[in-house]
N, C-alpha and C. Protein backbone atom coordinates (compact mmCIF):
# COMPACT_ATOMS: atom_id res chain seq x y z
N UNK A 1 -45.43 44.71 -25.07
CA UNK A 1 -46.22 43.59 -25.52
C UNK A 1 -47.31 43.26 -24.51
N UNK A 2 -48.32 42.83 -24.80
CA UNK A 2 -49.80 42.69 -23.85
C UNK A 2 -49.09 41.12 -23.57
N UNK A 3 -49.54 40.86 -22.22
CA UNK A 3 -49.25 39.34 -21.35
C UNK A 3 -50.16 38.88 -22.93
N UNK A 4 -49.94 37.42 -22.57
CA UNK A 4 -50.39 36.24 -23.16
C UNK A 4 -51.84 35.84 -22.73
N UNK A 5 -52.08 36.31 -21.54
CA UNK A 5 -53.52 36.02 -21.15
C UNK A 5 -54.19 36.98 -21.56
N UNK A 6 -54.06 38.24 -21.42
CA UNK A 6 -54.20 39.34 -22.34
C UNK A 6 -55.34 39.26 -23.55
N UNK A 7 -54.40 38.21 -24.64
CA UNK A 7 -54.94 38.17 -25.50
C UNK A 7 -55.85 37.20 -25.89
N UNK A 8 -56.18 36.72 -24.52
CA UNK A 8 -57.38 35.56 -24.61
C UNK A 8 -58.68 35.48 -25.22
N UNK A 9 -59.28 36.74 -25.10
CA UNK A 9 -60.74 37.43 -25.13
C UNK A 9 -60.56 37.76 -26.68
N UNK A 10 -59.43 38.42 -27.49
CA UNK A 10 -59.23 38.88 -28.48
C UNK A 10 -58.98 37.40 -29.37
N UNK A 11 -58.50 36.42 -29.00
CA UNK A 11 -58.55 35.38 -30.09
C UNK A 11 -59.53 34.19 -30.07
N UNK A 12 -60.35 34.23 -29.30
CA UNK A 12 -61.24 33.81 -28.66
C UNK A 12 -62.55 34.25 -29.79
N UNK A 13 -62.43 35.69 -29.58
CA UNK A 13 -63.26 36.45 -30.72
C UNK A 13 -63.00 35.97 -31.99
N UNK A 14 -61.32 36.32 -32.56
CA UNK A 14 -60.95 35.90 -33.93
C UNK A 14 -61.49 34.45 -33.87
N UNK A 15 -61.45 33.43 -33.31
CA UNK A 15 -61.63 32.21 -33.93
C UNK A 15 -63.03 32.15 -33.93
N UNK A 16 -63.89 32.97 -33.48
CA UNK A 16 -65.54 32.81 -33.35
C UNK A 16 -65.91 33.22 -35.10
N UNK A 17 -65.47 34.33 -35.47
CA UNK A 17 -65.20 35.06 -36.71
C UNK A 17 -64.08 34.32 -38.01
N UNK A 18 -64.14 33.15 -37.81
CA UNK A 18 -63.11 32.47 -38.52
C UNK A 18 -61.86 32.15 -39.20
N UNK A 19 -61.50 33.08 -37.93
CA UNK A 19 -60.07 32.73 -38.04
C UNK A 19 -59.08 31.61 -37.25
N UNK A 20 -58.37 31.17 -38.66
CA UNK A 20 -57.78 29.58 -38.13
C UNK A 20 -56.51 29.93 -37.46
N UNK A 21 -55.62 30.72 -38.10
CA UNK A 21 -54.24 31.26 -37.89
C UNK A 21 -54.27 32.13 -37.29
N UNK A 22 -52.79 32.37 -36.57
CA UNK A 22 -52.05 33.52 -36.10
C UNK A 22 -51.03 33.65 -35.91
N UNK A 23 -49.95 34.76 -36.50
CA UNK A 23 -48.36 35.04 -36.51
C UNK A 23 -48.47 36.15 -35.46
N UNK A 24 -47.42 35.34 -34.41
CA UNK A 24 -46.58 36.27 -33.18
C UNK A 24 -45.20 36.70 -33.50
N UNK A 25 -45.08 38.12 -33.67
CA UNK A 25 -43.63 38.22 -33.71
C UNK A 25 -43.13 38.12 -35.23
N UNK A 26 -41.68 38.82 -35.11
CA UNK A 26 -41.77 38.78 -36.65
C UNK A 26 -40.28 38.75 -36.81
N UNK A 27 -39.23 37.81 -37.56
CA UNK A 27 -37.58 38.52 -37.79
C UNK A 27 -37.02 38.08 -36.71
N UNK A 28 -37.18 37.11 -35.87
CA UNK A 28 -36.91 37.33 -34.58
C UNK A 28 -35.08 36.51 -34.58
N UNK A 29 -35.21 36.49 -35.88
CA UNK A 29 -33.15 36.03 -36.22
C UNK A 29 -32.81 37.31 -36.29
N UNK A 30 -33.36 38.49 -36.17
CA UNK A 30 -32.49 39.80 -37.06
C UNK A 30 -32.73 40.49 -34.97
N UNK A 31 -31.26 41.30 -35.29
CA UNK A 31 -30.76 42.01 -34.11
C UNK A 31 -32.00 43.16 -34.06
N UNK A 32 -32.08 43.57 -35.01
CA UNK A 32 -33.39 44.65 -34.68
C UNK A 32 -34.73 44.19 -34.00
N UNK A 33 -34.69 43.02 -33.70
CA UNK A 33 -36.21 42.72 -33.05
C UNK A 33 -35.93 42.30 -31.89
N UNK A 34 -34.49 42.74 -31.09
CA UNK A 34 -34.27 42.59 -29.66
C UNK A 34 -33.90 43.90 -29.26
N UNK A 35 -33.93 43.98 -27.92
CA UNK A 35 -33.32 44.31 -27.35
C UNK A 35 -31.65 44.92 -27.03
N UNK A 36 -30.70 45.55 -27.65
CA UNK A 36 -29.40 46.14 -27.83
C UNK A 36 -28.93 44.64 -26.87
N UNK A 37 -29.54 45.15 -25.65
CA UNK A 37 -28.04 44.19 -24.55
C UNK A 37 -29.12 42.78 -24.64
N UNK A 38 -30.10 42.25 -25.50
CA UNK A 38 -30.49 41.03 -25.53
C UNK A 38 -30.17 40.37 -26.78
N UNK A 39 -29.30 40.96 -27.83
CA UNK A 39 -29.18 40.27 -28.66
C UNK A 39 -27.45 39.91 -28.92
N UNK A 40 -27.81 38.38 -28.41
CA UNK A 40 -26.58 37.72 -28.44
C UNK A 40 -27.34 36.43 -29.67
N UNK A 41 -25.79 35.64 -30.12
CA UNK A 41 -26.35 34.40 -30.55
C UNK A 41 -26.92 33.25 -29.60
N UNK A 42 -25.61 33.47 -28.24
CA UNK A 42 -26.15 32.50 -27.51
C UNK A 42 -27.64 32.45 -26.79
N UNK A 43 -28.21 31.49 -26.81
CA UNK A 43 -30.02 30.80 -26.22
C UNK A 43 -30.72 31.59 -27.30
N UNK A 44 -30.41 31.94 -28.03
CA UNK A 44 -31.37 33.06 -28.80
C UNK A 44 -32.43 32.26 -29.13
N UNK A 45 -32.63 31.26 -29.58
CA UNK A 45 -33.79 30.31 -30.04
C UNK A 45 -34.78 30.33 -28.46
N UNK A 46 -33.84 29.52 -27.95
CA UNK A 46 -34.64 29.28 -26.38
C UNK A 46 -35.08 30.33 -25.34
N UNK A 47 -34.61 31.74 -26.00
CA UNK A 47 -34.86 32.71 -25.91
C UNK A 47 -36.27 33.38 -26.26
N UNK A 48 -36.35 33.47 -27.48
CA UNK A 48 -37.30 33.36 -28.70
C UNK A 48 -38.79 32.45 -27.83
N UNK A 49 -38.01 31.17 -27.79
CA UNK A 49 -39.27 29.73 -27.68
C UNK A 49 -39.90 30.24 -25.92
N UNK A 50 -39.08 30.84 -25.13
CA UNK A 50 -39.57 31.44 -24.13
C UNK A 50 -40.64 32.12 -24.26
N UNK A 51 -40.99 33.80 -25.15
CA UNK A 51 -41.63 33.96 -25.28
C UNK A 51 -42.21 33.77 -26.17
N UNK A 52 -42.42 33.09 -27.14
CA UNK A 52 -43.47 32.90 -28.22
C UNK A 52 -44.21 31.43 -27.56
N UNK A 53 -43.68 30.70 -27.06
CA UNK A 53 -44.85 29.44 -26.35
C UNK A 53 -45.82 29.89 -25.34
N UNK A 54 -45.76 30.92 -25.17
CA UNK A 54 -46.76 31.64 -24.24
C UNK A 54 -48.03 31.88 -24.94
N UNK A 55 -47.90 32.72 -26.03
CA UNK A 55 -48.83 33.26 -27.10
C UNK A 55 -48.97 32.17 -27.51
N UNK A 56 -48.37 31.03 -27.93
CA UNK A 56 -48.44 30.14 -29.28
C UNK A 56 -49.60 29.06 -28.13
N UNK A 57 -49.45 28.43 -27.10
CA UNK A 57 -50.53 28.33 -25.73
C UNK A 57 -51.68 29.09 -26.03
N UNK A 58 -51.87 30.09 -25.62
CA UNK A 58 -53.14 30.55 -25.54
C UNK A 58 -54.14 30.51 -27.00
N UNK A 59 -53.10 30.56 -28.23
CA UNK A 59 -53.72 30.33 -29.71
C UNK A 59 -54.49 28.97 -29.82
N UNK A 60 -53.59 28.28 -29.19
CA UNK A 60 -54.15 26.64 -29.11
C UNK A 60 -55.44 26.21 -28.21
N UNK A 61 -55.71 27.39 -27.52
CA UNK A 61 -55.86 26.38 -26.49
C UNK A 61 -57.04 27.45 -26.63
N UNK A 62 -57.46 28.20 -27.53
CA UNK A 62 -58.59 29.36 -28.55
C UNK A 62 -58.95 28.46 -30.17
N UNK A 63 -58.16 27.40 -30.08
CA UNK A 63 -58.76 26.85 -31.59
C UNK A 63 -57.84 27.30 -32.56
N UNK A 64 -57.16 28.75 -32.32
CA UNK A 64 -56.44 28.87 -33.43
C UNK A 64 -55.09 28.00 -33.45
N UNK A 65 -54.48 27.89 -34.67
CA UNK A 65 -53.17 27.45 -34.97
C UNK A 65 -52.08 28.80 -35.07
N UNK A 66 -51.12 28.48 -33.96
CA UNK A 66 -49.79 29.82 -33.88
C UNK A 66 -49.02 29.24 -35.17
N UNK A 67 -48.69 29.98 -35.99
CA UNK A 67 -47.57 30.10 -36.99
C UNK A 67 -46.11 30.12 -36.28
N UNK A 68 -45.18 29.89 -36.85
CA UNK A 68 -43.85 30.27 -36.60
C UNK A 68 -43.69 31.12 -37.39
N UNK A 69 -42.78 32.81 -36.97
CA UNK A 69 -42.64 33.74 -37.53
C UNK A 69 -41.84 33.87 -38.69
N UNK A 70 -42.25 34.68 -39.51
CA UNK A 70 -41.35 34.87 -40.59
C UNK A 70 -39.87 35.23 -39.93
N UNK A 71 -38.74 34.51 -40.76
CA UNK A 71 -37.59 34.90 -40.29
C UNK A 71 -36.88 35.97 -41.35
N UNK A 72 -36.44 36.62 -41.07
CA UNK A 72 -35.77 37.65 -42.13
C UNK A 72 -34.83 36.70 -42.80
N UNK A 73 -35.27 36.40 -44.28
CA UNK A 73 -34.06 35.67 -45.27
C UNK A 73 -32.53 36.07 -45.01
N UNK A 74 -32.08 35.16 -44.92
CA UNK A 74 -30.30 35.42 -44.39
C UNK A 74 -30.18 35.64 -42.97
N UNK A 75 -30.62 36.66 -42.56
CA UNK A 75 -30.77 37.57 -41.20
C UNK A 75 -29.43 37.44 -40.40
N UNK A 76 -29.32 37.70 -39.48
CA UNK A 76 -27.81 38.07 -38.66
C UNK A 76 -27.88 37.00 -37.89
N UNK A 77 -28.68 36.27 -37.71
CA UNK A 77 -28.63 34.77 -37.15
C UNK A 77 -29.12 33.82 -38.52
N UNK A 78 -28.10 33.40 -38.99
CA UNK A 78 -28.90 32.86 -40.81
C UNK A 78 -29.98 32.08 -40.58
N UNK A 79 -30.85 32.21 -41.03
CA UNK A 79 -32.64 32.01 -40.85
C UNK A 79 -32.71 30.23 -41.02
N UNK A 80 -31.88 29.91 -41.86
CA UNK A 80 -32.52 28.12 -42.16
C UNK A 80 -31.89 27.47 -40.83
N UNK A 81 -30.41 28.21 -40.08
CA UNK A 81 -30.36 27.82 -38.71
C UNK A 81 -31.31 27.75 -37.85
N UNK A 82 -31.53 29.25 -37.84
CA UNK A 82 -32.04 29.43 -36.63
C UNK A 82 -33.88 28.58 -36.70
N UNK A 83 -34.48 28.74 -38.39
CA UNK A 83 -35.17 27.46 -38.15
C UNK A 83 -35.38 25.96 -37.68
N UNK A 84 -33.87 25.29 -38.49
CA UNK A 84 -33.57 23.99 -37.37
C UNK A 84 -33.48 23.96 -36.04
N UNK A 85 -32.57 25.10 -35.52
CA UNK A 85 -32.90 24.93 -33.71
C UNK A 85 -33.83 25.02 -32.96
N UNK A 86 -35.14 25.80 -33.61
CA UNK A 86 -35.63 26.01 -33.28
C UNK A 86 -37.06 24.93 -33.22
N UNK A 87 -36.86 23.92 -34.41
CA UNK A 87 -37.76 22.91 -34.25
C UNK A 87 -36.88 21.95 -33.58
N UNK A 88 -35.68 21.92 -32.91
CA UNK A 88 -35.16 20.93 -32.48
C UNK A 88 -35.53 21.11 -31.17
N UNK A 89 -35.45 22.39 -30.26
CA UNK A 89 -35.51 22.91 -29.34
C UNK A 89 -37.42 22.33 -29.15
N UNK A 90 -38.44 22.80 -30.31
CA UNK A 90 -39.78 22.35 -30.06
C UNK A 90 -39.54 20.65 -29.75
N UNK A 91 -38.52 20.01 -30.00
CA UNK A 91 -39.17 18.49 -29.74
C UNK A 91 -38.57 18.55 -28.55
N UNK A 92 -37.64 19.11 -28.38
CA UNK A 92 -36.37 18.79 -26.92
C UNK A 92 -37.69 19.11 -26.23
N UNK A 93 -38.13 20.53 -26.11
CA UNK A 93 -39.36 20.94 -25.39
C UNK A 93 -40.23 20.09 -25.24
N UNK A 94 -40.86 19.04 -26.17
CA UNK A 94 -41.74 18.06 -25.96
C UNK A 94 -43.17 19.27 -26.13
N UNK A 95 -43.21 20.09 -27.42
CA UNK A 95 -44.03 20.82 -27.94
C UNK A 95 -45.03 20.24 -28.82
N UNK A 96 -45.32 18.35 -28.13
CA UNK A 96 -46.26 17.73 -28.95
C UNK A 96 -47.65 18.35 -29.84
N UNK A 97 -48.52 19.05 -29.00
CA UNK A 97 -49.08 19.63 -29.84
C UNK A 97 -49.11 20.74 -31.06
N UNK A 98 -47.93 22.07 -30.67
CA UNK A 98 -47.77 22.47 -31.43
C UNK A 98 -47.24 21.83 -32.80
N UNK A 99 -46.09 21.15 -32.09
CA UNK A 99 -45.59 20.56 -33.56
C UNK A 99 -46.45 19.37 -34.57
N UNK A 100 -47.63 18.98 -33.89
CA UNK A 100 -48.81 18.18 -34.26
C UNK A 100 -49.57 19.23 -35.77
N UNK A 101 -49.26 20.36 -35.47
CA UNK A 101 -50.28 21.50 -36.13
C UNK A 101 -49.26 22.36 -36.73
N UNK A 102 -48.17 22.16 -36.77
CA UNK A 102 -47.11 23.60 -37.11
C UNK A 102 -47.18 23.70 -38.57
N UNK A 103 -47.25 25.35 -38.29
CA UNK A 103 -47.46 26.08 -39.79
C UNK A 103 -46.17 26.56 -39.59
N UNK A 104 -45.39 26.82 -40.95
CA UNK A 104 -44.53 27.52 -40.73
C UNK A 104 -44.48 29.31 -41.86
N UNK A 105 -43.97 30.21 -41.80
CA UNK A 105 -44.36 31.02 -42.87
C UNK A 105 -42.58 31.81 -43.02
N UNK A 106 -42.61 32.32 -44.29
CA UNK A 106 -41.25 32.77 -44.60
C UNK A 106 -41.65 34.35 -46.00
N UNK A 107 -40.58 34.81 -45.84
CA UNK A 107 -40.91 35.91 -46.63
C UNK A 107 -40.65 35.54 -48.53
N UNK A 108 -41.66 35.48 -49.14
CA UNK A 108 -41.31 35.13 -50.62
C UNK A 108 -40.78 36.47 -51.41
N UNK A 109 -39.98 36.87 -51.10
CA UNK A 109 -39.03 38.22 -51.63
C UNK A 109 -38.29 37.61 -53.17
N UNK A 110 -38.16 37.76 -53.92
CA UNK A 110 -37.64 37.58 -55.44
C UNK A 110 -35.98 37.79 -55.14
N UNK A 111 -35.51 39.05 -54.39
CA UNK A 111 -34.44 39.33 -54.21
C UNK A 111 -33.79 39.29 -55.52
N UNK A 112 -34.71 39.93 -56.70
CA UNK A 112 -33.89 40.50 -58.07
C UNK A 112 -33.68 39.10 -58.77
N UNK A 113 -34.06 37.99 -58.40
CA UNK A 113 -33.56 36.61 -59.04
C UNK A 113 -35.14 35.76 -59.93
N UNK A 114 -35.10 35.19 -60.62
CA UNK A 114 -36.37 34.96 -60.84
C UNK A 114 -37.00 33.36 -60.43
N UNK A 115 -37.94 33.64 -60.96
CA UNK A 115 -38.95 32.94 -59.87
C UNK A 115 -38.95 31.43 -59.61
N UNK A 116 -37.92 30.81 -60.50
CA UNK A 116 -36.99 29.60 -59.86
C UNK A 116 -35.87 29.16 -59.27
N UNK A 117 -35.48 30.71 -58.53
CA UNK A 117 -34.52 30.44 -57.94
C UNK A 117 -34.62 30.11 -56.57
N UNK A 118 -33.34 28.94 -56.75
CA UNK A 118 -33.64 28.47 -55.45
C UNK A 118 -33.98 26.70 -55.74
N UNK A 119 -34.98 26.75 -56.89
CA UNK A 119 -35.77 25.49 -56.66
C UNK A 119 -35.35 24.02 -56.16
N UNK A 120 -35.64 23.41 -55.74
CA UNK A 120 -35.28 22.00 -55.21
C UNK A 120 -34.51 21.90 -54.15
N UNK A 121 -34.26 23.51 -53.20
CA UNK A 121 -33.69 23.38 -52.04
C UNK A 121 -31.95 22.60 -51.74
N UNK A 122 -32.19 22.61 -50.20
CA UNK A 122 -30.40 21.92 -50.70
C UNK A 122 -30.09 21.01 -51.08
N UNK A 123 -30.95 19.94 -51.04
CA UNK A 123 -30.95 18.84 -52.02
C UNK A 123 -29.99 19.35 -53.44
N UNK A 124 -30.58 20.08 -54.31
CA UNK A 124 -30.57 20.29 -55.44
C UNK A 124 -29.18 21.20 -55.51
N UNK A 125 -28.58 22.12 -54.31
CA UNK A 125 -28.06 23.25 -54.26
C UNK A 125 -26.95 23.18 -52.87
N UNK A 126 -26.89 21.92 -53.16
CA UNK A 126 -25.72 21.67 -51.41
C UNK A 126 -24.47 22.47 -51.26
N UNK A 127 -23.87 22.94 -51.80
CA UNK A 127 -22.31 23.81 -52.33
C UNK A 127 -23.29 25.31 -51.45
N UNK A 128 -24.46 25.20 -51.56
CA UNK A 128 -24.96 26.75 -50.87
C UNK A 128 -25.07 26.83 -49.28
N UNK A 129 -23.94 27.76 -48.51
CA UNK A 129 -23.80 28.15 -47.04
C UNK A 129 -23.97 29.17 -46.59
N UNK A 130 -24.50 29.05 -45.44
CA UNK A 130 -24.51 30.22 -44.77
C UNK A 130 -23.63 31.36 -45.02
N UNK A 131 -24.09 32.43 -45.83
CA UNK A 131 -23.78 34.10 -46.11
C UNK A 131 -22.28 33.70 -47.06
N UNK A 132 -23.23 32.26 -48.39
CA UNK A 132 -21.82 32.22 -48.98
C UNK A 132 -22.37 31.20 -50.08
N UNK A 133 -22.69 31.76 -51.08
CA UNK A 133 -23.22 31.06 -52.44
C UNK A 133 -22.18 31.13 -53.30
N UNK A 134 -21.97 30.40 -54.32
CA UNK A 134 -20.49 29.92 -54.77
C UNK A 134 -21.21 29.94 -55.96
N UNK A 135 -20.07 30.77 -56.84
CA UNK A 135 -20.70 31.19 -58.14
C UNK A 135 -21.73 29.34 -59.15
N UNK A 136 -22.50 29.94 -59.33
CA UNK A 136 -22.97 28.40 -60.36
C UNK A 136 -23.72 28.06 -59.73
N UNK A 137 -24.15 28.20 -57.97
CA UNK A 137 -25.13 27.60 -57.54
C UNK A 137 -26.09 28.35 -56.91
N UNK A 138 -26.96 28.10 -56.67
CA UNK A 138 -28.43 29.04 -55.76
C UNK A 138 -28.72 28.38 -54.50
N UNK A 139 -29.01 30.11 -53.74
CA UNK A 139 -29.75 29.63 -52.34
C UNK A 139 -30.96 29.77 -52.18
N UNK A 140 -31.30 30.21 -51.29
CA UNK A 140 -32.73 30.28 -50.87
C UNK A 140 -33.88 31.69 -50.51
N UNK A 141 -32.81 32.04 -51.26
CA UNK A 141 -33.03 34.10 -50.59
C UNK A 141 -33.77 34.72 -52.15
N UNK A 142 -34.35 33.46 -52.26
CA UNK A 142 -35.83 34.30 -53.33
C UNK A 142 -37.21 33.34 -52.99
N UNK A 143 -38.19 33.48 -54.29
CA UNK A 143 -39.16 32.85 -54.12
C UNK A 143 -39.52 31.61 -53.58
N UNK A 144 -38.55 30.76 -53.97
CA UNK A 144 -38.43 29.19 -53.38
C UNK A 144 -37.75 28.88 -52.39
N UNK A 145 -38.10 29.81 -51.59
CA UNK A 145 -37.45 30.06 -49.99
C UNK A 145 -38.03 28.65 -49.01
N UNK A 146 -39.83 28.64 -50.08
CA UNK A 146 -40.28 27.41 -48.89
C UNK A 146 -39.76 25.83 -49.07
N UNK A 147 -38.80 25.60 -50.04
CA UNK A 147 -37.98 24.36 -50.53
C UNK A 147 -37.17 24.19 -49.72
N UNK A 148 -36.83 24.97 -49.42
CA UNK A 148 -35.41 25.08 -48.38
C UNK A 148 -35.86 24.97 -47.06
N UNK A 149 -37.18 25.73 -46.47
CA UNK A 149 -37.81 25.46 -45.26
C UNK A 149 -38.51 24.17 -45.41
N UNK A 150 -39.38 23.60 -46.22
CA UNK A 150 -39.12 22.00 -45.77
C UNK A 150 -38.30 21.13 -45.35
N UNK A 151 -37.24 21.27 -46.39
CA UNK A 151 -36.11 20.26 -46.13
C UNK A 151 -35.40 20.69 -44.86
N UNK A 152 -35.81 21.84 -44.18
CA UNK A 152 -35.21 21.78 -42.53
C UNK A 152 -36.35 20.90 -42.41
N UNK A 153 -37.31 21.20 -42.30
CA UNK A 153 -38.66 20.85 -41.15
C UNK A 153 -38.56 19.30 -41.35
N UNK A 154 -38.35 18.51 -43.02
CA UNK A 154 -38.46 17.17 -42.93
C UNK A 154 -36.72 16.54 -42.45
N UNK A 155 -35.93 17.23 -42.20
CA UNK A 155 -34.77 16.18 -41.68
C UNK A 155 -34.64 16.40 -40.19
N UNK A 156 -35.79 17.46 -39.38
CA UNK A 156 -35.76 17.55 -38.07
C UNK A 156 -36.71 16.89 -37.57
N UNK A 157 -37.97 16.90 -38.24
CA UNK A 157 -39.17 16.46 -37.82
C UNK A 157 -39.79 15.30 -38.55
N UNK A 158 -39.64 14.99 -39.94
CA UNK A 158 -39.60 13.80 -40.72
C UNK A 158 -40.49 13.57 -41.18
N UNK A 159 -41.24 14.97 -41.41
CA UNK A 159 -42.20 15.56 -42.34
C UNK A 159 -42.51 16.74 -42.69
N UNK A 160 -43.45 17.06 -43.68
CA UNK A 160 -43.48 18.50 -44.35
C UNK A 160 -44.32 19.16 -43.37
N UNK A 161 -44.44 20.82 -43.34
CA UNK A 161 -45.00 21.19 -42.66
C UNK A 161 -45.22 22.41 -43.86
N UNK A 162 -46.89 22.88 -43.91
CA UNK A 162 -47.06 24.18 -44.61
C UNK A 162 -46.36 25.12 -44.25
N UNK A 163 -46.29 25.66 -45.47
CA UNK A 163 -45.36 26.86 -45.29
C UNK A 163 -46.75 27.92 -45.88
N UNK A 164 -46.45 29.32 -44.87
CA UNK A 164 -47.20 30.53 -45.57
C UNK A 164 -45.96 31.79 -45.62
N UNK A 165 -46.25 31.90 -47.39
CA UNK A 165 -45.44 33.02 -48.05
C UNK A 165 -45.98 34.45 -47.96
N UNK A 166 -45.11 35.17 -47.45
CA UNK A 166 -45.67 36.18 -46.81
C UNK A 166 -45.18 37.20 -48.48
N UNK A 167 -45.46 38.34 -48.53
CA UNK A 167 -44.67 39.28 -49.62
C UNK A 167 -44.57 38.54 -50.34
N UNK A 168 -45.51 38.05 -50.88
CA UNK A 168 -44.95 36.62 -52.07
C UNK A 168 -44.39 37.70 -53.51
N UNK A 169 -44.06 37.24 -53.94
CA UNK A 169 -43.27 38.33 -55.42
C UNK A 169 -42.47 39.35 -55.55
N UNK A 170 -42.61 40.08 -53.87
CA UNK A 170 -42.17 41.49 -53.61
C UNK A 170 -41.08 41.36 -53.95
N UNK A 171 -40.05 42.37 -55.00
CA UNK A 171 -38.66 42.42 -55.19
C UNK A 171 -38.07 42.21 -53.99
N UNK A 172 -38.06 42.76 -52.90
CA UNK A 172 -37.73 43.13 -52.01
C UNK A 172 -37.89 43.30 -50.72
N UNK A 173 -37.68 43.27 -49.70
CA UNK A 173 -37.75 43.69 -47.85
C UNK A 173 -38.15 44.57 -48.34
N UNK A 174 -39.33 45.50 -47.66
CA UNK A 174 -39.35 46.83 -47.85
C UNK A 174 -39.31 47.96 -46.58
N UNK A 175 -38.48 46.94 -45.86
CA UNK A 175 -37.41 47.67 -44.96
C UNK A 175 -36.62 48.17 -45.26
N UNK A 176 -36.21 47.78 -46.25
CA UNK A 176 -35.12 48.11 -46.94
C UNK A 176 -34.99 49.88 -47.23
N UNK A 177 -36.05 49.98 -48.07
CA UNK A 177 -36.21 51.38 -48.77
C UNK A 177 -36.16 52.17 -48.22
């Protein structure tokens, strides 16, 4: 990975050329985007917030707005967790500005279900747990993935935050294949 200062000159440029956004990092709940002997559950967030406030700094401080990375739906650290800790960890941090501006983005994968599944988040769908949906009810592992990422962002932070849908429609990860 290029240092964080690194990429000063390069977003510096992008925001001259109009660009508002930028996603660092990608999955960073799924064991494949560490390290073998770095992927534990434990600090994994504060792990994570280690290096991505570096990059997510220099975006800010270039005009652009850092995204929070897409998390792999479900993932081996279940993603709507590791979202809450991770905005809990931004206030513990005292990440006033970022969290002043936070975008958040998630993968809109269908996952074979159609295109209201999911809707109204856990509100609507509370009986739905981590790597455990109970026949009759829906989670969040299709299109209306970003219902479910509000309602983290507004019971941590106590408001909505955009969400950007990445693969919006795609059946599928296409990691997968």
């Amino acid at each position: 990975l290029p240092s964080p200062s690194d990429l000063d000159p390069l977003l510096s440029a992008y925001q001259r050329w109009g660009c508002h956004l930028v996603i660092f990092f990608d999955r960073v709940n799924s064991h494949t985007s560490w390290p073998v002997a770095g992927w534990t559950h434990e600090d994994l967030v504060d792990r994570f917030l280690d290096h991505f406030l570096p990059y997510a700094s220099v975006a800010l401080r270039n005009g652009l707005i850092p995204v929070l990375p897409p998390l792999q739906p479900g993932g081996d650290y279940w993603d709507t967790a590791f979202l809450r800790s991770t905005l809990e960890a931004l206030e513990r941090r005292k990440q006033t500005q970022l969290l002043e501006s936070l975008v958040l983005s998630a993968y809109g994968w269908t996952n074979a279900h159609d295109f209201n599944w999911g809707i109204g988040g856990p509100e609507r769908w509370p009986e739905a747990r981590p790597y455990f949906t109970p026949a009759g009810t829906q989670d969040h592992l299709g299109l209306r993935i970003s219902d479910w990422y509000q309602a983290v962002a507004s019971a941590v932070l106590q408001k909505n935050c955009p969400v950007i849908l990445l693969h919006l429609g795609q059946a599928e990860d296409p990691q997968k294949k």
